[in-house]
Protein backbone atom coordinates (compact mmCIF):
# COMPACT_ATOMS: atom_id res chain seq x y z
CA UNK A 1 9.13 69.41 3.23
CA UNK A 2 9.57 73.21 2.34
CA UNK A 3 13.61 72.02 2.44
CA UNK A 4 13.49 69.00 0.42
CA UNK A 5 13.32 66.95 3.25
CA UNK A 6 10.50 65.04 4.24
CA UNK A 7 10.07 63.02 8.05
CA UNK A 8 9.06 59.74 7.92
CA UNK A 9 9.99 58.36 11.33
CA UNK A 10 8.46 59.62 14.71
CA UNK A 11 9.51 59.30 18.40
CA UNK A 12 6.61 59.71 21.37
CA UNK A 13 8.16 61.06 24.24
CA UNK A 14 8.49 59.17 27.45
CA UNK A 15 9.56 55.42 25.08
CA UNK A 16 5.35 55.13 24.80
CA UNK A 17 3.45 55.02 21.68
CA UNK A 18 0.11 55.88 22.24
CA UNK A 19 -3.16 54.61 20.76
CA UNK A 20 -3.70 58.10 19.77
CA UNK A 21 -0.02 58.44 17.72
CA UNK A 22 -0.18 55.44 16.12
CA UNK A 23 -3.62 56.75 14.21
CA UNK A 24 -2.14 60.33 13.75
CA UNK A 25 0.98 58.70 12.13
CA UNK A 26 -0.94 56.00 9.84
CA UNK A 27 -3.10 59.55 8.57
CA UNK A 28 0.42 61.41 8.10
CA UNK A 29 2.03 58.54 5.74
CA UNK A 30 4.97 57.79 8.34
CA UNK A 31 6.94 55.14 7.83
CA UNK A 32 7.98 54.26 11.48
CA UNK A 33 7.72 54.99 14.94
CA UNK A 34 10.64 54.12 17.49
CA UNK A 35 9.29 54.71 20.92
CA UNK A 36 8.47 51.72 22.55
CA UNK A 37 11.53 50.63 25.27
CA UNK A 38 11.58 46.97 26.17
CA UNK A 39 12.15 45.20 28.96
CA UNK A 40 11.56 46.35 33.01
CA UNK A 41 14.44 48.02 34.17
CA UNK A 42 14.06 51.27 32.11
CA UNK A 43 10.26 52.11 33.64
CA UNK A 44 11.56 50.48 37.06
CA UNK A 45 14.20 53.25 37.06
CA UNK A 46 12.37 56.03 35.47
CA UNK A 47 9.21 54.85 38.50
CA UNK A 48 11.62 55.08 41.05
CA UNK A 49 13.23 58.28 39.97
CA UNK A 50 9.46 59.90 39.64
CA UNK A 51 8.69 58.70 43.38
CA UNK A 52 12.03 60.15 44.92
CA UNK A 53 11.03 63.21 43.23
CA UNK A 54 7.76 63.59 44.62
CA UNK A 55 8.92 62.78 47.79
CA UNK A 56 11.18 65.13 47.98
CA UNK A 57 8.37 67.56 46.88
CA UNK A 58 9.78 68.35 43.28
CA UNK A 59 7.38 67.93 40.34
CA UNK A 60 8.36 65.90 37.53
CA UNK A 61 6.64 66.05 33.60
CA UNK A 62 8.21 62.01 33.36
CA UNK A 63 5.90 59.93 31.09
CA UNK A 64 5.14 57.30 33.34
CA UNK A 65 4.64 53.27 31.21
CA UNK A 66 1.85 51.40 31.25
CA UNK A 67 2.22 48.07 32.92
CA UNK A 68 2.06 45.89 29.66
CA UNK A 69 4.67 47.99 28.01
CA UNK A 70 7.06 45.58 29.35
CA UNK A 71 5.50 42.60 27.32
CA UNK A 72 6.81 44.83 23.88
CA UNK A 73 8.69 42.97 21.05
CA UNK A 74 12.59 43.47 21.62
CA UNK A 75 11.98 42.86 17.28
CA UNK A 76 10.90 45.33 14.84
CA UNK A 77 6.96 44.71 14.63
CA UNK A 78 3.65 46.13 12.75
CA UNK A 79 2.01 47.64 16.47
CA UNK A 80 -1.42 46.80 16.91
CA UNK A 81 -3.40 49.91 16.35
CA UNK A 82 -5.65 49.60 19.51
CA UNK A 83 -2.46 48.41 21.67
CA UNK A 84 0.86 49.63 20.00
CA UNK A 85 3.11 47.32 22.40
CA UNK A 86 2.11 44.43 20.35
CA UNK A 87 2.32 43.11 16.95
CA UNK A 88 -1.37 43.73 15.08
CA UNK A 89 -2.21 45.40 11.69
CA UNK A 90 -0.85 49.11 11.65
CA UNK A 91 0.79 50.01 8.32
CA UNK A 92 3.63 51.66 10.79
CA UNK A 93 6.65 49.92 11.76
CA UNK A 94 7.56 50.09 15.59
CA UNK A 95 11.41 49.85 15.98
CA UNK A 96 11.71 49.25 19.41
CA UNK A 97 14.75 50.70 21.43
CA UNK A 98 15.19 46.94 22.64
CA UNK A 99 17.28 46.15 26.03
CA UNK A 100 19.88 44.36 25.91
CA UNK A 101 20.61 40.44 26.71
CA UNK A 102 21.34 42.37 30.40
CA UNK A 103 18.08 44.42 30.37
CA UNK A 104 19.48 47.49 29.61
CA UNK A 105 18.35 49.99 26.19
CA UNK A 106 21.05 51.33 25.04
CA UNK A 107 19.66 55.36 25.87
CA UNK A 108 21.84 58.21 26.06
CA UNK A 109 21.71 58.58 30.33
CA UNK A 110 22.26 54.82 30.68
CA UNK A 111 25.51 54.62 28.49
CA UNK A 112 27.26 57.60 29.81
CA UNK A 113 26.66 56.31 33.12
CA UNK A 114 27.74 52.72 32.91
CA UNK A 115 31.47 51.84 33.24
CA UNK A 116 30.77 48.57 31.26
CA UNK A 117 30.15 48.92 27.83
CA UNK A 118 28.92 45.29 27.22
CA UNK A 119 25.77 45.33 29.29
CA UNK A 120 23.97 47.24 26.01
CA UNK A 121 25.48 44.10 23.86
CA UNK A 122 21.70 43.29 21.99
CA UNK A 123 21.39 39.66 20.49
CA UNK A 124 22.73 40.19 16.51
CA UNK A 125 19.28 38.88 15.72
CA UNK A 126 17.89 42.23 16.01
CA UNK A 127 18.75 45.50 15.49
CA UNK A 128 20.86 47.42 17.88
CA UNK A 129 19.00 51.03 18.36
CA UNK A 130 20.99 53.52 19.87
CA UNK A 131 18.51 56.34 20.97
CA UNK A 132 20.23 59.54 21.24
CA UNK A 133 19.41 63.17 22.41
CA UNK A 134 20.71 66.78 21.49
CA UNK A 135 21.89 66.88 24.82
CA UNK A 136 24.26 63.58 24.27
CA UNK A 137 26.35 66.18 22.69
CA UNK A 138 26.01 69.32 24.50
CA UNK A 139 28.61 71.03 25.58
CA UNK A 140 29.59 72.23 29.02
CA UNK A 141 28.47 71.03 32.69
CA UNK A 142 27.80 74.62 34.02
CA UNK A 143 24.95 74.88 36.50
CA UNK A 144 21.98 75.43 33.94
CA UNK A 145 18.46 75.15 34.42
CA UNK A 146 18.43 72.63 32.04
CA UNK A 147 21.62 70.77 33.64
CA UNK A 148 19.63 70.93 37.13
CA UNK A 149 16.53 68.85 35.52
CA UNK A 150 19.10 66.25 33.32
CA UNK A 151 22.07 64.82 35.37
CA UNK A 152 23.62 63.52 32.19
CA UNK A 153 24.99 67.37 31.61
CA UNK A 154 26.55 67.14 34.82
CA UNK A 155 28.67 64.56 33.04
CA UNK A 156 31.44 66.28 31.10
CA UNK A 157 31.12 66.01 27.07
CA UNK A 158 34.53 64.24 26.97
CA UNK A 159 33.26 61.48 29.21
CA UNK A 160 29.51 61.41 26.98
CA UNK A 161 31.36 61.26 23.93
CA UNK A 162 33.82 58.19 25.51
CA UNK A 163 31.39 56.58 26.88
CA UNK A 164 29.06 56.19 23.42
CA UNK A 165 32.55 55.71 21.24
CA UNK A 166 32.87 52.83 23.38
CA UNK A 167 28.94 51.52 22.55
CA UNK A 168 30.18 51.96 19.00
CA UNK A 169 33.42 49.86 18.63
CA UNK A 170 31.88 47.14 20.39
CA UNK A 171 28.84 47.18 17.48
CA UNK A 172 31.84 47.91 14.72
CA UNK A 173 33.88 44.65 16.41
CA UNK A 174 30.24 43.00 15.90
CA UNK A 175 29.98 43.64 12.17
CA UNK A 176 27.30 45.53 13.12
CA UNK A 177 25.82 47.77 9.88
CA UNK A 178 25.08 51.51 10.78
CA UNK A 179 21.99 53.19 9.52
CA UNK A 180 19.80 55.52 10.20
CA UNK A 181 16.18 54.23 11.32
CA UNK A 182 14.85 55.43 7.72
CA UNK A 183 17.08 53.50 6.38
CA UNK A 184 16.82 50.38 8.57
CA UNK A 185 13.36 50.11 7.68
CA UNK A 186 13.30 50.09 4.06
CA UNK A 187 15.44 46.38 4.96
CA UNK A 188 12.81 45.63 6.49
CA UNK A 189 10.07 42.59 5.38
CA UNK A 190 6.53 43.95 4.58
């Protein structure tokens, strides 16, 4: 705000929107919250990924879903403010990072490791959120701490950058409008 700039979106780590951020972000004005994923696969693969860790004796921080997380609204939806992966009567609009018609969400990891760009096709019913990290665009694949923990910087930035311009002609072939999620939900009803 001290810029000019004022934040009126949010993002919970881990693709869960807690009871507990949906209240702090109806007392801070915000307009939206995207960080509910739909579907299974996503928390399948991020379960599975948190066991082989373990079992391999490495810790992990991973946010881990609650079970009725998968039952969230692939649409844009007021959350309920006592179970946010329903619709209800929060002021908030959840934009969900909805999967696709194949059950993938069309994440940063998942893209630059698929070969085939139309498994993130989303129904043109809804919008298509593309949810995108700093590290999407990092540079370099040296052996970093930070490149041990994230296997997507073991990918080399050419291939990232390929892989997502390939996400994007398919949505530009679609006649698909791009905005940012501020400005996606002032289009929104209500």
């Amino acid at each position: 705000a001290d810029h000019g700039l004022v934040c009126h979106g949010f993002r919970s780590p881990g693709y869960h929107l807690p009871v507990s951020a949906v209240r702090a972000l109806e007392e801070l004005g915000y307009r939206y919250s995207s960080s509910q994923i739909t579907g299974w696969i996503y928390p399948a693969a991020k379960l599975a990924t948190s066991l082989a860790l373990r079992l391999k004796g490495r810790s992990t921080n991973t946010i881990l879903h609650p079970a009725a997380d998968i039952w969230t609204s692939p649409a844009p939806y007021h959350p309920d403010p006592s179970a946010p992966h329903r619709p209800g009567s929060s002021p908030i609009w959840e934009i969900p990072i909805g999967a696709s018609r194949w059950g993938l969400p069309a994440v940063g990891p998942l893209i630059h490791a698929c070969p085939f760009p139309r498994l993130f096709d989303t129904p043109v019913s809804r919008p298509w959120i593309l949810n995108l990290h700093l590290t999407d665009f990092t540079p370099g694949t040296e052996p970093t701490p930070l490149a041990r923990q994230d296997f997507m910087l073991r990918i080399p930035l050419a291939r990232r950058l390929s892989a997502l311009d390939r996400i994007l002609d398919r949505a530009r072939v679609q006649g698909r409008p791009f905005l940012t999620l501020a400005d996606a939900v002032l289009r929104l009803p209500g």
